[in-house]
Protein backbone atom coordinates (compact mmCIF):
# COMPACT_ATOMS: atom_id res chain seq x y z
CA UNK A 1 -6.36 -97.51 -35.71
CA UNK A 2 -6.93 -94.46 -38.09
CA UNK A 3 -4.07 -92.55 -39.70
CA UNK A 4 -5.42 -89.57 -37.49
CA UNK A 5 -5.65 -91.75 -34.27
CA UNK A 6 -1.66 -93.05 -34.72
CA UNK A 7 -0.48 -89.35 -35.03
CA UNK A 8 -2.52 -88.71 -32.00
CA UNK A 9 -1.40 -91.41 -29.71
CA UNK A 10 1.22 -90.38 -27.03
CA UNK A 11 2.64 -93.34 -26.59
CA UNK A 12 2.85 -97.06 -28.49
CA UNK A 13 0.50 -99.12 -27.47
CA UNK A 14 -1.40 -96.80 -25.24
CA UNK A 15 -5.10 -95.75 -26.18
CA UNK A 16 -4.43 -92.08 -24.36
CA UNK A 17 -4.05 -89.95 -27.32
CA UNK A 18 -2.37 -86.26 -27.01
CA UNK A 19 -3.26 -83.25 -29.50
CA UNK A 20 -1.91 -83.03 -32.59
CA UNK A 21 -0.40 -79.49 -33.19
CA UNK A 22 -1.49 -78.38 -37.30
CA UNK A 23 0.15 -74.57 -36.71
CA UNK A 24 1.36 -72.42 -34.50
CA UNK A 25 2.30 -68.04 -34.39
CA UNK A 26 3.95 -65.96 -31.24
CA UNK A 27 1.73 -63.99 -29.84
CA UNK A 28 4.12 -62.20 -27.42
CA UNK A 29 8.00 -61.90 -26.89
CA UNK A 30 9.19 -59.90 -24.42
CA UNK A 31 10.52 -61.37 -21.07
CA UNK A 32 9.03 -64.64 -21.63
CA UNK A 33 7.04 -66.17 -25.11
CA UNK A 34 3.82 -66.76 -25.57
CA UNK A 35 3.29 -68.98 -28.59
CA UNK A 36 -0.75 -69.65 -29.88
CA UNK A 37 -0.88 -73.23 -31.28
CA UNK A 38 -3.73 -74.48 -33.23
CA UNK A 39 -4.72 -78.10 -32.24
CA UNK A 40 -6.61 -81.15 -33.23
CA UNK A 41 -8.04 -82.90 -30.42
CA UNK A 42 -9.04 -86.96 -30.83
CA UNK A 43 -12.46 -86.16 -31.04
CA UNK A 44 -10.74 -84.54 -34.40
CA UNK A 45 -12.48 -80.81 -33.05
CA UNK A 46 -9.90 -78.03 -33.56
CA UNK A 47 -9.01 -75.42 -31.11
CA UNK A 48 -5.75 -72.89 -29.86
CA UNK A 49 -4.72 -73.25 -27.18
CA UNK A 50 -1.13 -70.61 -25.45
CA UNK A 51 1.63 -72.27 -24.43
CA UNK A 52 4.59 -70.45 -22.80
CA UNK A 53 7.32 -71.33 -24.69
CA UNK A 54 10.27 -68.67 -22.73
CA UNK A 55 13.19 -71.05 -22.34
CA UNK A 56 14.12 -74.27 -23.84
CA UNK A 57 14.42 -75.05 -20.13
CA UNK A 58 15.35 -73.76 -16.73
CA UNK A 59 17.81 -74.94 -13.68
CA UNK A 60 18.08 -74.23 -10.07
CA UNK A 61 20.63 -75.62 -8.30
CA UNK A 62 20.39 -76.23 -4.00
CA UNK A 63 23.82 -75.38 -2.82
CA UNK A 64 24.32 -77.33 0.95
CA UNK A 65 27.57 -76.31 2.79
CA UNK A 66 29.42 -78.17 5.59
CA UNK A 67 27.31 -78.31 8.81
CA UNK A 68 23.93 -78.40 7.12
CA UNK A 69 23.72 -74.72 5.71
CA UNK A 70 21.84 -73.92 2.54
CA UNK A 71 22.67 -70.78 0.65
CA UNK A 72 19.46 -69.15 -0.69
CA UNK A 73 18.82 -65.90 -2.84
CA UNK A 74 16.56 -63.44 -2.09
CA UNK A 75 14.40 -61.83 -4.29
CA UNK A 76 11.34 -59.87 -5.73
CA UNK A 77 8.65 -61.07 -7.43
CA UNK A 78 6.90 -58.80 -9.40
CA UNK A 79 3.86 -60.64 -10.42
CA UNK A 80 2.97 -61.29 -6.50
CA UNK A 81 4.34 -58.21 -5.28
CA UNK A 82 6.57 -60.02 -2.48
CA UNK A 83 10.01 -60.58 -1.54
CA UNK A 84 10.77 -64.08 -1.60
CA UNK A 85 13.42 -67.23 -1.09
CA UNK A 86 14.19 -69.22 -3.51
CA UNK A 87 17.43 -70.86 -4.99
CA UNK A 88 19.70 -69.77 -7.94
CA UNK A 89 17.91 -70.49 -11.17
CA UNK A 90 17.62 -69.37 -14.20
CA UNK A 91 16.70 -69.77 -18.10
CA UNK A 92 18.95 -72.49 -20.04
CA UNK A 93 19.97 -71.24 -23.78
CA UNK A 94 20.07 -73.21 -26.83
CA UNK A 95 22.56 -75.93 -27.18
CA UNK A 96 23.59 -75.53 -23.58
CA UNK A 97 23.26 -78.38 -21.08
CA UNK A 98 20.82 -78.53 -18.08
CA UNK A 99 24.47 -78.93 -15.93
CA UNK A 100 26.39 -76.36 -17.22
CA UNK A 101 23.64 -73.75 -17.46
CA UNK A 102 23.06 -74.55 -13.83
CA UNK A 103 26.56 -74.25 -12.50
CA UNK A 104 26.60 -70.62 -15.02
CA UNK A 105 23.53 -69.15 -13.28
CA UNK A 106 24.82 -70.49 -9.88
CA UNK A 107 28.25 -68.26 -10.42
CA UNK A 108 26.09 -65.60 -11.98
CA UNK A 109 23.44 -65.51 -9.07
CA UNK A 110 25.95 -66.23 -5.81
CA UNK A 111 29.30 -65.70 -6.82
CA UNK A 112 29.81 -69.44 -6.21
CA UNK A 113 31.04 -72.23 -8.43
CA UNK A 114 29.46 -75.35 -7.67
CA UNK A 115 32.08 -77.70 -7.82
CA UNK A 116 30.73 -80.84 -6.71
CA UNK A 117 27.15 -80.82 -8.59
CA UNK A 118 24.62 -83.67 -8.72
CA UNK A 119 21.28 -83.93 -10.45
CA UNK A 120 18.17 -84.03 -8.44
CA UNK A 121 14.48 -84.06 -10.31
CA UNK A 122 13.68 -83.14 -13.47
CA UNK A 123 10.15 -81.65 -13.68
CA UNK A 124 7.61 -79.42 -14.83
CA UNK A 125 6.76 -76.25 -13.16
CA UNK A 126 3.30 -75.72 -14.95
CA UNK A 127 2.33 -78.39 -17.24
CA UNK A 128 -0.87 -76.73 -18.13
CA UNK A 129 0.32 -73.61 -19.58
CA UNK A 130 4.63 -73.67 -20.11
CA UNK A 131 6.52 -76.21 -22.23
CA UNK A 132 9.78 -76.30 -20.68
CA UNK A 133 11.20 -78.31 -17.73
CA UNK A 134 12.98 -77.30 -14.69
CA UNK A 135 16.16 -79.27 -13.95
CA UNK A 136 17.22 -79.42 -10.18
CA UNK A 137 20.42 -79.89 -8.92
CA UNK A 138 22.23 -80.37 -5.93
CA UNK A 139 25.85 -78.93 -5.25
CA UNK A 140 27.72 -79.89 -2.27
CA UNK A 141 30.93 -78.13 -2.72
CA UNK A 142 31.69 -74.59 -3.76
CA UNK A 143 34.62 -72.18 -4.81
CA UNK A 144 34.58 -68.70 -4.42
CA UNK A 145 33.35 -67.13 -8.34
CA UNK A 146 32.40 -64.06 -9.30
CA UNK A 147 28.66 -62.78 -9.69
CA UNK A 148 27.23 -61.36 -12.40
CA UNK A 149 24.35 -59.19 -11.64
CA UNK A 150 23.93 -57.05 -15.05
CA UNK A 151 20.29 -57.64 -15.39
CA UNK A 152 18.38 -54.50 -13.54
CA UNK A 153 15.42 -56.48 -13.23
CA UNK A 154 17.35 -59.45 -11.31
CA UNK A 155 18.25 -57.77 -7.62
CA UNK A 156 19.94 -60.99 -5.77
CA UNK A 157 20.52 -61.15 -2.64
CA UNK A 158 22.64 -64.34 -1.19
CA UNK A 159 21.54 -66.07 2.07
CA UNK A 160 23.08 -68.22 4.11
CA UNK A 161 20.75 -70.23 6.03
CA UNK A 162 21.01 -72.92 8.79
CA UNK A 163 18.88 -76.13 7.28
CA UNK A 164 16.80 -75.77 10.65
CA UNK A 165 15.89 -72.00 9.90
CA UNK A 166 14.68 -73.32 6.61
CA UNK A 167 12.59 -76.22 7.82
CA UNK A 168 11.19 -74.02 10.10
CA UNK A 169 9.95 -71.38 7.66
CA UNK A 170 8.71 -74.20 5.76
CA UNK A 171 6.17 -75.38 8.48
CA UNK A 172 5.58 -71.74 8.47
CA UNK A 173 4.42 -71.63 5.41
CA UNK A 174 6.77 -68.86 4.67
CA UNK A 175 8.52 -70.18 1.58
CA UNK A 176 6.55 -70.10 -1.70
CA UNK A 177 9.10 -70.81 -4.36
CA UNK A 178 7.58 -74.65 -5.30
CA UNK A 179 11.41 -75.14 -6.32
CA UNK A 180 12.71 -74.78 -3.63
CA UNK A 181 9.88 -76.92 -1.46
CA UNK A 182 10.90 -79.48 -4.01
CA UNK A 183 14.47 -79.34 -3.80
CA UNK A 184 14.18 -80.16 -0.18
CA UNK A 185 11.80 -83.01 -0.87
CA UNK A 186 14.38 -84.49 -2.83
CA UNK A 187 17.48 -83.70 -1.19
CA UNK A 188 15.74 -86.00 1.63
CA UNK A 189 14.69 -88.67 -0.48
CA UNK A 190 17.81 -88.89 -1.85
CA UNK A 191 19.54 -88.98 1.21
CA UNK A 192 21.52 -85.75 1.10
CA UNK A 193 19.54 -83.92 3.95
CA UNK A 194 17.69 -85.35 6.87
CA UNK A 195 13.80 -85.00 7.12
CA UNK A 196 12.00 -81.78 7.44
């Protein structure tokens, strides 16, 4: 194996090679980062290639009270013109933790504190274009907070939704949030909410 091959590899042992980043420059900053990266690939070509770089990660929590009801938040989405469901979530900041920055935007979003709060999936939202993960979690119990709705662009709106009125707007196709369509994949596969 080549000097150029080992820094390539992705992982020991493996013969799938990844691209070797040799500089990078932000392109935009505004609401989210767009950072231009300038790559060797293991043929040893050289391209750039963007890579949305906006949070060092994001959380959304799925908040399930007593008697199988899910409190949602409304909102709208610009870039598709559409008001939407989807669950409290939100941008993690440096040195925070995936758990506490998802119980801060579930106060900040609902006006709840997740009390009892579980992780559920970690994964990523757009692996071709955004470097940062999503962390889901699951909260079963909640206190009464206070939200914190200073952001003009961020209009929540809390719902409280029987799990049956979800599923059914699911099979509707009327929910388009992929977090959320995950978060109730996984609350059933762990056993927290029956099957869709």
């Amino acid at each position: 194996m080549t000097m150029r091959e080992n820094r390539l590899a992705t992982k020991p042992g493996t013969d799938e090679p990844g691209w070797l980043t040799t500089g990078e420059r932000v392109v935009y900053q505004g609401r989210m980062t767009v950072v231009e990266r300038n790559v060797e690939l293991p043929d040893g070509s050289r391209t750039r290639f963007e890579v949305d770089t906006s949070a060092p990660f994001a959380v959304a929590v799925l908040i399930v009270l007593p008697g199988d009801e899910i409190v949602l938040t409304r909102q709208y989405r610009y870039p598709i013109d559409q008001w939407i469901y989807d669950l409290p979530a939100g941008g993690g900041n440096l040195g925070e933790s995936p758990i506490d920055a998802a119980i801060r935007e579930c106060e900040e979003e609902t006006g709840l504190v997740a009390g009892s709060i579980e992780p559920l999936l970690t994964f990523s939202p757009n692996p071709g274009r955004s470097s940062w993960l999503v962390h889901l979690f699951i909260a079963t119990a909640v206190d009464e907070g206070t939200a914190d709705l200073s952001d003009p662009a961020e209009q929540v709106r809390v719902v409280r939704m029987p799990l049956a009125e979800l599923d059914a707007l699911i099979r509707a196709g009327g929910i388009v949030d992929p977090t959320l369509l995950i978060a109730r994949t996984m609350a059933t596969a762990r056993g927290h909410l029956p099957s869709l």
